[in-house]
Protein backbone atom coordinates (compact mmCIF):
# COMPACT_ATOMS: atom_id res chain seq x y z
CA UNK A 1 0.00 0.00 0.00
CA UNK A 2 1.56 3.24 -0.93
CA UNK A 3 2.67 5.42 2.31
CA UNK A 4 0.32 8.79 2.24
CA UNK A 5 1.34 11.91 0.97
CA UNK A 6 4.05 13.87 3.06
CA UNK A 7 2.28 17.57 3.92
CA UNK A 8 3.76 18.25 7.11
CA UNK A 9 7.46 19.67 5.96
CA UNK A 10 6.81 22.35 8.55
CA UNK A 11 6.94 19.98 11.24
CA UNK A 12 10.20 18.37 10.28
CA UNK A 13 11.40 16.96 7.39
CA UNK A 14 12.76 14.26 6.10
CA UNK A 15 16.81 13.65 6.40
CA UNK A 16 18.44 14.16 3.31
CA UNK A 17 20.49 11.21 1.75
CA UNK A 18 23.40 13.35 1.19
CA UNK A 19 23.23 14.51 4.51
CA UNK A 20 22.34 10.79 6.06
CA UNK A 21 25.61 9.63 4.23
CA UNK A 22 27.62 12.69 5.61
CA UNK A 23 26.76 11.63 9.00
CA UNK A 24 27.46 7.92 8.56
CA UNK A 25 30.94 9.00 7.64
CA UNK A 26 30.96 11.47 10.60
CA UNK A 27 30.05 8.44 13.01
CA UNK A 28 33.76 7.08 12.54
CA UNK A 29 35.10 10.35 13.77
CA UNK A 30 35.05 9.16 17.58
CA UNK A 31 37.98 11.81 18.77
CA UNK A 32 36.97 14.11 21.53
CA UNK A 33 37.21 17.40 19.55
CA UNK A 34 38.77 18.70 22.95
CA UNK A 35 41.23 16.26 22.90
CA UNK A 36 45.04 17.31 21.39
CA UNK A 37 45.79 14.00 19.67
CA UNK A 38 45.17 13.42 16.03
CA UNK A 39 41.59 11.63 16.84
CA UNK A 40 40.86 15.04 18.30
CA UNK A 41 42.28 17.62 15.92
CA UNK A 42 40.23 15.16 12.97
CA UNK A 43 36.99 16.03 14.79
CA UNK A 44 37.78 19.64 15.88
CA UNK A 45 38.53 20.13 11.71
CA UNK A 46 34.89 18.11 11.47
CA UNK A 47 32.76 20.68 13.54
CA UNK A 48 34.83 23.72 11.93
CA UNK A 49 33.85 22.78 8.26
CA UNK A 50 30.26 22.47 9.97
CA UNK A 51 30.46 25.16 11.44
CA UNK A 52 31.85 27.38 8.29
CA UNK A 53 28.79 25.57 6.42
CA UNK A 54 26.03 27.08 8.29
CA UNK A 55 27.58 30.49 8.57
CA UNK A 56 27.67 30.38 5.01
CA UNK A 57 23.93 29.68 4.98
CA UNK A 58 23.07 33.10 6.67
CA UNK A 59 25.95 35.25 5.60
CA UNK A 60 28.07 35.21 9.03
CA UNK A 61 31.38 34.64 10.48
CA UNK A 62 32.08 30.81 11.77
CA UNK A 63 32.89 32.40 14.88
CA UNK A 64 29.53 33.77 15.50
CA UNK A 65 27.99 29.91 15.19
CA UNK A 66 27.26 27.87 18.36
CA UNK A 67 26.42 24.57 18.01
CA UNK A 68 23.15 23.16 20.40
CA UNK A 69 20.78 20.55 20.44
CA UNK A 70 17.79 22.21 18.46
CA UNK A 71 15.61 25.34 18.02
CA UNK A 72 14.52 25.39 21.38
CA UNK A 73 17.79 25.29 23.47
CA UNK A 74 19.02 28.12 20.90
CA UNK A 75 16.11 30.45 21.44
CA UNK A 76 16.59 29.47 25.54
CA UNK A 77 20.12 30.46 25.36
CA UNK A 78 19.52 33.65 23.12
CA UNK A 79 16.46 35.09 25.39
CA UNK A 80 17.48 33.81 28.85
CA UNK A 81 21.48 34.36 28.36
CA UNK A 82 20.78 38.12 26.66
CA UNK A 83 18.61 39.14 29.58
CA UNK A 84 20.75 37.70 32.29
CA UNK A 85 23.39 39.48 30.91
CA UNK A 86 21.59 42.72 29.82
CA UNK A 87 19.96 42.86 33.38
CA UNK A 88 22.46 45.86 34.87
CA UNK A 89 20.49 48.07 31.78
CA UNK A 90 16.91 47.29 32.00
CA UNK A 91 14.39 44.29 32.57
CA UNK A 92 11.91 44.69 29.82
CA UNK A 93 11.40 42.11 26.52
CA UNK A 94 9.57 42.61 23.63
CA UNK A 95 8.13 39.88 21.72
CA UNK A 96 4.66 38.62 19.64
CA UNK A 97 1.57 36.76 20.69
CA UNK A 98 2.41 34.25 17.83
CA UNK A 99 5.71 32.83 18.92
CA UNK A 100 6.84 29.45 18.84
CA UNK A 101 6.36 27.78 22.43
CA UNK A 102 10.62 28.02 22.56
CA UNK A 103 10.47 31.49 22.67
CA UNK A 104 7.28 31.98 24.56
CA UNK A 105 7.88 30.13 27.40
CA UNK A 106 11.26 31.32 27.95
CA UNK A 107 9.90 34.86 27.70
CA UNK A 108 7.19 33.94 30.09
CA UNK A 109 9.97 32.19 32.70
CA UNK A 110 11.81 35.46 32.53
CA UNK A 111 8.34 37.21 33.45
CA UNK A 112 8.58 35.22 36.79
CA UNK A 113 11.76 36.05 37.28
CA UNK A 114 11.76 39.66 37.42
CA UNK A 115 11.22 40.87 33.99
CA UNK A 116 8.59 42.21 32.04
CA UNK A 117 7.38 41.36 28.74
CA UNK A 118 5.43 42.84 26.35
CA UNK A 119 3.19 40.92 24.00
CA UNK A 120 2.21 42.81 20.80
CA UNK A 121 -0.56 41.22 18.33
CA UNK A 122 -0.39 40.80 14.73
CA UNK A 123 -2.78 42.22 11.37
CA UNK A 124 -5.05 39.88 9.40
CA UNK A 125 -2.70 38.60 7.54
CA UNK A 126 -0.11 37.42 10.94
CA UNK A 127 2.14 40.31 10.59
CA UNK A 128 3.88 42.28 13.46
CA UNK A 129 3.46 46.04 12.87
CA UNK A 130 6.84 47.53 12.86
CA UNK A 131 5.06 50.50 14.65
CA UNK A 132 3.52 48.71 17.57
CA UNK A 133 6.89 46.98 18.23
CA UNK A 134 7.91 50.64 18.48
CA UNK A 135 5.30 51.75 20.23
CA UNK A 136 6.73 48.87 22.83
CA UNK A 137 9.85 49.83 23.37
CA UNK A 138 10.73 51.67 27.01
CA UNK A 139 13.87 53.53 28.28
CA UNK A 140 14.51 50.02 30.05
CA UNK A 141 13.84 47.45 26.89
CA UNK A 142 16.53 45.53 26.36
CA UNK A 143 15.77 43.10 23.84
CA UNK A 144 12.99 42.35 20.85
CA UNK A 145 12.67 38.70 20.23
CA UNK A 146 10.36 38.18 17.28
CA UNK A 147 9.93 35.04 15.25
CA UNK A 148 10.93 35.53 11.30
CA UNK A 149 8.83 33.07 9.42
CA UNK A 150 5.83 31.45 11.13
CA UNK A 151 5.10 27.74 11.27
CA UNK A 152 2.09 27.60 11.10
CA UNK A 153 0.49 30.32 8.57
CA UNK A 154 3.54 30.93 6.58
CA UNK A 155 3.82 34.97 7.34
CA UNK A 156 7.43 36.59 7.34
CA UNK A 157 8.08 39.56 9.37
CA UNK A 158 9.80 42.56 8.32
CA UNK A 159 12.57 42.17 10.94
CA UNK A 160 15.10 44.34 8.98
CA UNK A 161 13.00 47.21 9.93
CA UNK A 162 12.28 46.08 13.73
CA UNK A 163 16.01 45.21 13.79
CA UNK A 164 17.01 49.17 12.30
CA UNK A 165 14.56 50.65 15.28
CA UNK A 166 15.83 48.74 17.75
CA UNK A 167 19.60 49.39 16.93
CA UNK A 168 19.09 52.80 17.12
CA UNK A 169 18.17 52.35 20.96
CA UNK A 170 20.84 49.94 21.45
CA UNK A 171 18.80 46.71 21.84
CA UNK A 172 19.49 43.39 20.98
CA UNK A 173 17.02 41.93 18.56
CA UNK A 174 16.43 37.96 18.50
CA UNK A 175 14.68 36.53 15.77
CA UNK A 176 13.76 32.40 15.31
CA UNK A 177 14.58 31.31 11.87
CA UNK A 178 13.70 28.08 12.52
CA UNK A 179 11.18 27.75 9.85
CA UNK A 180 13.24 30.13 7.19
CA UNK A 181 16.04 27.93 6.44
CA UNK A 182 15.93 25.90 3.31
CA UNK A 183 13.08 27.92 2.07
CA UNK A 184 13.64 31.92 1.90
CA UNK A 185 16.54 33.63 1.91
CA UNK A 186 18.93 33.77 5.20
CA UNK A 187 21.33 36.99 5.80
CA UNK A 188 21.93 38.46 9.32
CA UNK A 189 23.70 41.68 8.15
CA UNK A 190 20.06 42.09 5.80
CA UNK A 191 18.06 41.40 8.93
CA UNK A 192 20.04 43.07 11.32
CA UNK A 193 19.84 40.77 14.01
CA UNK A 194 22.47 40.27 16.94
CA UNK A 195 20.90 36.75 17.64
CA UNK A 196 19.04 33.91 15.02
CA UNK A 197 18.00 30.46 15.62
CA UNK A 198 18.42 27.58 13.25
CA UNK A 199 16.70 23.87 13.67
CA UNK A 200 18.75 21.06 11.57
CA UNK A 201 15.49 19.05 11.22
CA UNK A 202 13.49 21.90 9.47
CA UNK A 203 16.28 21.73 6.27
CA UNK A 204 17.17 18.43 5.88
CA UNK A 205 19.34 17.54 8.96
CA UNK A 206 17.97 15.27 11.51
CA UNK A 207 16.32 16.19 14.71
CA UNK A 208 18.56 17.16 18.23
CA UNK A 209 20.60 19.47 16.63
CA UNK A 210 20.74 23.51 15.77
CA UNK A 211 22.67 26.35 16.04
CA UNK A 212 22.54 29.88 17.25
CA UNK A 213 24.36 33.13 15.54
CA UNK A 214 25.37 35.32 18.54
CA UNK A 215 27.10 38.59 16.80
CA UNK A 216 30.41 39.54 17.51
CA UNK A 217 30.02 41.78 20.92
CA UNK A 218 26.35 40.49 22.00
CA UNK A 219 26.20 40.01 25.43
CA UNK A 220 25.08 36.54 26.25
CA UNK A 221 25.53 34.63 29.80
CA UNK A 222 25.33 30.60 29.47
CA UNK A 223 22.27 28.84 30.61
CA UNK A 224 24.01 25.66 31.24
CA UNK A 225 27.18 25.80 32.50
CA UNK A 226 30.49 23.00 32.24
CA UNK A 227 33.15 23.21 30.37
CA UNK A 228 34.64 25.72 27.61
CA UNK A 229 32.85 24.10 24.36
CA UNK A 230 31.21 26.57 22.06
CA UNK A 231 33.01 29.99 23.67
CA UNK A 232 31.50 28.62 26.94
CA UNK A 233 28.09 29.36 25.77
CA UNK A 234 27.02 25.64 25.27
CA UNK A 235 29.13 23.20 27.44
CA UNK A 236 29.71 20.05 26.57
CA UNK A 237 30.98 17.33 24.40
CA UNK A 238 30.24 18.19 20.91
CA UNK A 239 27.91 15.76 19.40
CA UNK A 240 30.37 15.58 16.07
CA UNK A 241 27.87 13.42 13.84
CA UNK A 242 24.83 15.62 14.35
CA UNK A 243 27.24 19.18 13.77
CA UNK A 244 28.55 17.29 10.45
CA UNK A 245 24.97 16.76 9.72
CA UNK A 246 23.96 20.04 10.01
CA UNK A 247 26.84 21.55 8.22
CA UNK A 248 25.91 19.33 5.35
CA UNK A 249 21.89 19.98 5.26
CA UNK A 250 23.18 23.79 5.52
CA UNK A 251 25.74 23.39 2.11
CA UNK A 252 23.28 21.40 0.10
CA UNK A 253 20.53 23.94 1.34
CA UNK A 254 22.49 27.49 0.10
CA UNK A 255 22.95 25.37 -3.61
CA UNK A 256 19.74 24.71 -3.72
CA UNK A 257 17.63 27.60 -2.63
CA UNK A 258 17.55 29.67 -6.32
CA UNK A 259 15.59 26.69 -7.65
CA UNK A 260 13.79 25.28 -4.52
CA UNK A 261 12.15 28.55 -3.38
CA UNK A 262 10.30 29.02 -6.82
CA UNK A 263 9.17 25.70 -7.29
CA UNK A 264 7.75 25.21 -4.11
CA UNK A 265 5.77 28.33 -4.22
CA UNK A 266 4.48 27.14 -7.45
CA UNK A 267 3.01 23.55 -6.07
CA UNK A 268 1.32 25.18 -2.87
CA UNK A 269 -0.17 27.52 -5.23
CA UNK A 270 -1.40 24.80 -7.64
CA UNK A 271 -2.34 23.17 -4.19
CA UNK A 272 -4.64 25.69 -3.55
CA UNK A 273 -6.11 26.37 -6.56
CA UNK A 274 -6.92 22.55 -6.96
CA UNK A 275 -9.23 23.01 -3.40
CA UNK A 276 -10.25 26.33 -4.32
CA UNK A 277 -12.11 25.07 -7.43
CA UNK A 278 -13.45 22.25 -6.04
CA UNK A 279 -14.60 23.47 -2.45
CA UNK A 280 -16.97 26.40 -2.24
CA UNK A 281 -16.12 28.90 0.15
CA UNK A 282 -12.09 27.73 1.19
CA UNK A 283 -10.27 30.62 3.11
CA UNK A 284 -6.40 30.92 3.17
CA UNK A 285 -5.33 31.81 6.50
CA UNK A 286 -2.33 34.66 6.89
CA UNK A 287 -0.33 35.90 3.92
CA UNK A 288 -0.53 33.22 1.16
CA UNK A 289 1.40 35.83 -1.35
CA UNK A 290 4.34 36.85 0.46
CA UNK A 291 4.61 33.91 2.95
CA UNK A 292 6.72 31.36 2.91
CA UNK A 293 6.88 29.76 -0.35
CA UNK A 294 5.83 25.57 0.71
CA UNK A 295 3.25 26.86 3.19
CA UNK A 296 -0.64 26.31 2.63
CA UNK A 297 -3.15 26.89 5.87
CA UNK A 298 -6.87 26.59 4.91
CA UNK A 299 -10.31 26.46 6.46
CA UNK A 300 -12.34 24.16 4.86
CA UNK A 301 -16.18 25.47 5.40
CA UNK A 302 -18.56 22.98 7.58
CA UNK A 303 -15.49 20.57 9.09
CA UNK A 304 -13.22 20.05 11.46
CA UNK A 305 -9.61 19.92 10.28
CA UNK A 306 -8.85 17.24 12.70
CA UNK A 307 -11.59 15.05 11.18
CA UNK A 308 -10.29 15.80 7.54
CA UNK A 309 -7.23 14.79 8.28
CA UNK A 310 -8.65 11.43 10.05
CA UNK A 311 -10.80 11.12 7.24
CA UNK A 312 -7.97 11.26 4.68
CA UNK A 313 -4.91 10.07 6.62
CA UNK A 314 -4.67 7.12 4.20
CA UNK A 315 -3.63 9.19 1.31
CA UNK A 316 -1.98 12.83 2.92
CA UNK A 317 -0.28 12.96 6.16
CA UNK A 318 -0.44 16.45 7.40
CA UNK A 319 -1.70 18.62 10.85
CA UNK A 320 -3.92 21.39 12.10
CA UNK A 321 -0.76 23.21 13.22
CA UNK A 322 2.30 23.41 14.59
CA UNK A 323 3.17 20.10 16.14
CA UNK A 324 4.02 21.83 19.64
CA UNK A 325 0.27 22.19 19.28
CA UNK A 326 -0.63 19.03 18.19
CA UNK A 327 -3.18 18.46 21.22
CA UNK A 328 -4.74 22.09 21.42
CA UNK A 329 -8.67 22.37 19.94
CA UNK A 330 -7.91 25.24 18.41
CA UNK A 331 -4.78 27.09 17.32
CA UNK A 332 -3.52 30.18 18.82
CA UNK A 333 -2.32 31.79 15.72
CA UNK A 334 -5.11 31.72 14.01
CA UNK A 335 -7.08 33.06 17.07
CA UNK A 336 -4.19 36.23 17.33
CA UNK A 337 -5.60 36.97 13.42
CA UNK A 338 -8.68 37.32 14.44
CA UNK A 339 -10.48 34.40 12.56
CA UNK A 340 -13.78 33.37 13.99
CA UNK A 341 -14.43 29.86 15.63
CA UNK A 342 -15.74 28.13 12.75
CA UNK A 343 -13.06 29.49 10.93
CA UNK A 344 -10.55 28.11 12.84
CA UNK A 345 -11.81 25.30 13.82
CA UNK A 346 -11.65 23.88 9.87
CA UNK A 347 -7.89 25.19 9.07
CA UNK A 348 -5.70 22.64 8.03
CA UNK A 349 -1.76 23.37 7.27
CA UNK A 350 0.00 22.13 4.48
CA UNK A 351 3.58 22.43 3.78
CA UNK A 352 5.02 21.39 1.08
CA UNK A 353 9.23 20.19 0.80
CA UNK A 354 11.46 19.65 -1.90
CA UNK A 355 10.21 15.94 -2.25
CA UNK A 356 7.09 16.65 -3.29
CA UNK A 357 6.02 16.40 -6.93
CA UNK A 358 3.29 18.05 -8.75
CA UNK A 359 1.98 14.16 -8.74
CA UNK A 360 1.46 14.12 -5.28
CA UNK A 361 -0.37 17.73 -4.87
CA UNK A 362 -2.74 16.21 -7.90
CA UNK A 363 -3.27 12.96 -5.63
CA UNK A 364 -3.08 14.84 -2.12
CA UNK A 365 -5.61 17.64 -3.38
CA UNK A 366 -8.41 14.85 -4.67
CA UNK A 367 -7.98 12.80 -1.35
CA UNK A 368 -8.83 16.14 0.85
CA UNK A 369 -11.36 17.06 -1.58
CA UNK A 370 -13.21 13.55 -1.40
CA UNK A 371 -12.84 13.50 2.48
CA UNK A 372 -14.13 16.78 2.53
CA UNK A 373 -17.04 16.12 0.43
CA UNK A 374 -17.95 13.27 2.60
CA UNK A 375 -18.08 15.07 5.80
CA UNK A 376 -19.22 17.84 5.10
């Protein structure tokens, strides 16, 4: 029986061969990269090239890189280390009401732990108003920590302009990329950012390890603390495999962004023209246009999205939302754009990655269409 249609790219993807053989090779590379012997100095070179990779990827120095095991540990380290160590100047964050649960809760840990934090809300179509982030800021803000692209409805902020207000005020700006790698796009001097999250198993890399850009001069405190790996900023042993791993996903995904961006955008959008024509009265949820290019969230009128997706989960694998998510009735998101109940309660997200063929939106589109038409 053929396996159902992958649609859930924004969750994680799959690993890429290339990068699966990369870190089969790595696996043999058992020295200590601490260590001074030649077992060592082979993986030390290892996590350098890696680590030269993904600063290629988003236009930075190697030495502003640190290796850690995923998104979430890289947005801890960027919001809890740059307050702890911004804490002499001010107490007060700035972030969105539709972050990622990494940067949320950390935000709301620091609120218990004498700081404030400032929510602001989004448009209609899940963008941040540059304004209200301005209208935010306070003599004692000392960091903005928006996300760039979002998981769930696709939207990318316009973080080069929060970034340009809040240099002028000297705060540090924190954006998770997680979502942006691979598909749009990646340049830190462009965005401005001091700090930017990458997850390995959003591009092609596999899951438990990311990185963090920390520019040269940011002030960052460790949240864990050991020994000197990473500039002291993430102790421990480097996991050499994964690092390879991710170097690798980051090459192959630099190569192949001219010609994966464009056709991606031009499947989802075949995507939803296929349900559009088929299903009366479809909505696309946040900025279809000038989203992310393999991202598709849609209400389908008089159903649940959950039961959709049950009803069709022989032929398209796919989710409601974010996977952090995965057990809420109804997304927050889509609640922050104001959509009504109904509304929300039939939005489905699809996102598309470079394995999928204009076959499988054909196939993937009839199957949700069918389920659709018997439910509703």
């Amino acid at each position: 029986m053929r396996s159902p249609i992958y649609l859930d790219h924004n969750a994680t993807t799959p690993v890429d061969p290339q990068v699966a053989r990369a870190m089969a090779r790595a696996l043999k590379i058992f020295g200590n990269p601490s260590s001074a012997h030649t077992y060592g100095r082979t993986a030390l070179a290892a996590v350098a090239q890696a680590r030269a990779q993904v600063a290629a990827l988003i236009q930075a120095s190697p030495a502003e890189v640190i290796f850690t095991g995923g998104a979430t540990e890289a947005n801890n380290l960027a919001i809890r280390g740059a307050a702890f160590a911004m804490a002499a100047r001010g107490r007060h964050i700035v972030t969105s009401v539709v972050e990622h649960p990494s940067v949320a809760a950390p935000c709301h840990w620091l609120s218990e732990h004498g700081f404030t934090v400032t929510a602001v809300g989004v448009d209609a179509r899940g963008h941040i108003p540059v304004q209200a982030v301005a209208d935010a800021l306070r003599p004692d803000t000392i960091m903005i920590s928006v996300i760039h692209a979002h998981n769930e409805i696709g939207s990318v902020q316009d973080i080069a302009a929060i970034s340009a207000i809040a240099r002028r005020r000297g705060i540090l700006t924190h954006t998770d990329a997680a979502q942006s790698a691979g598909k749009i796009p990646l340049a830190v001097e462009d965005l401005g950012v001091d700090l930017l999250t990458l997850a390995g198993h959003k591009f092609g890399a596999p899951k438990g390890v990311g990185a963090l850009y920390v520019r040269s001069g940011t002030p960052l405190a460790p949240v864990l603390v050991g020994a000197g790996q990473e500039r002291g900023l993430r102790p421990g042993t480097e996991n050499v495999p994964a690092i390879v791993a991710l170097g690798e996903a980051a090459r192959l995904a630099l190569i192949r962004l001219p010609k994966t961006a464009p056709r991606l955008r031009a499947r989802r959008d075949l995507l939803r023209r296929r349900l559009a024509e088929a299903i009366p009265g479809v909505a696309v949820n946040g900025d279809p246009d000038g989203g992310l290019p393999n991202t598709l969230n849609i209400s389908f009128p008089g159903v649940a999205g959950r039961d959709l997706l049950a009803a069709s989960e022989r032929d398209v694998a796919a989710s409601t939302g974010s996977a952090c998510h995965a057990h809420s009735s109804q997304q927050d998101a889509l609640a922050a754009l104001g959509l009504s109940p109904e509304r929300r309660r039939g939005a489905v997200r699809l996102s598309l990655g470079r394995s999928t063929t204009v076959a499988d939106i054909e196939e993937a589109a009839a199957a949700l269409i069918r389920a659709w038409a018997e439910l509703a």
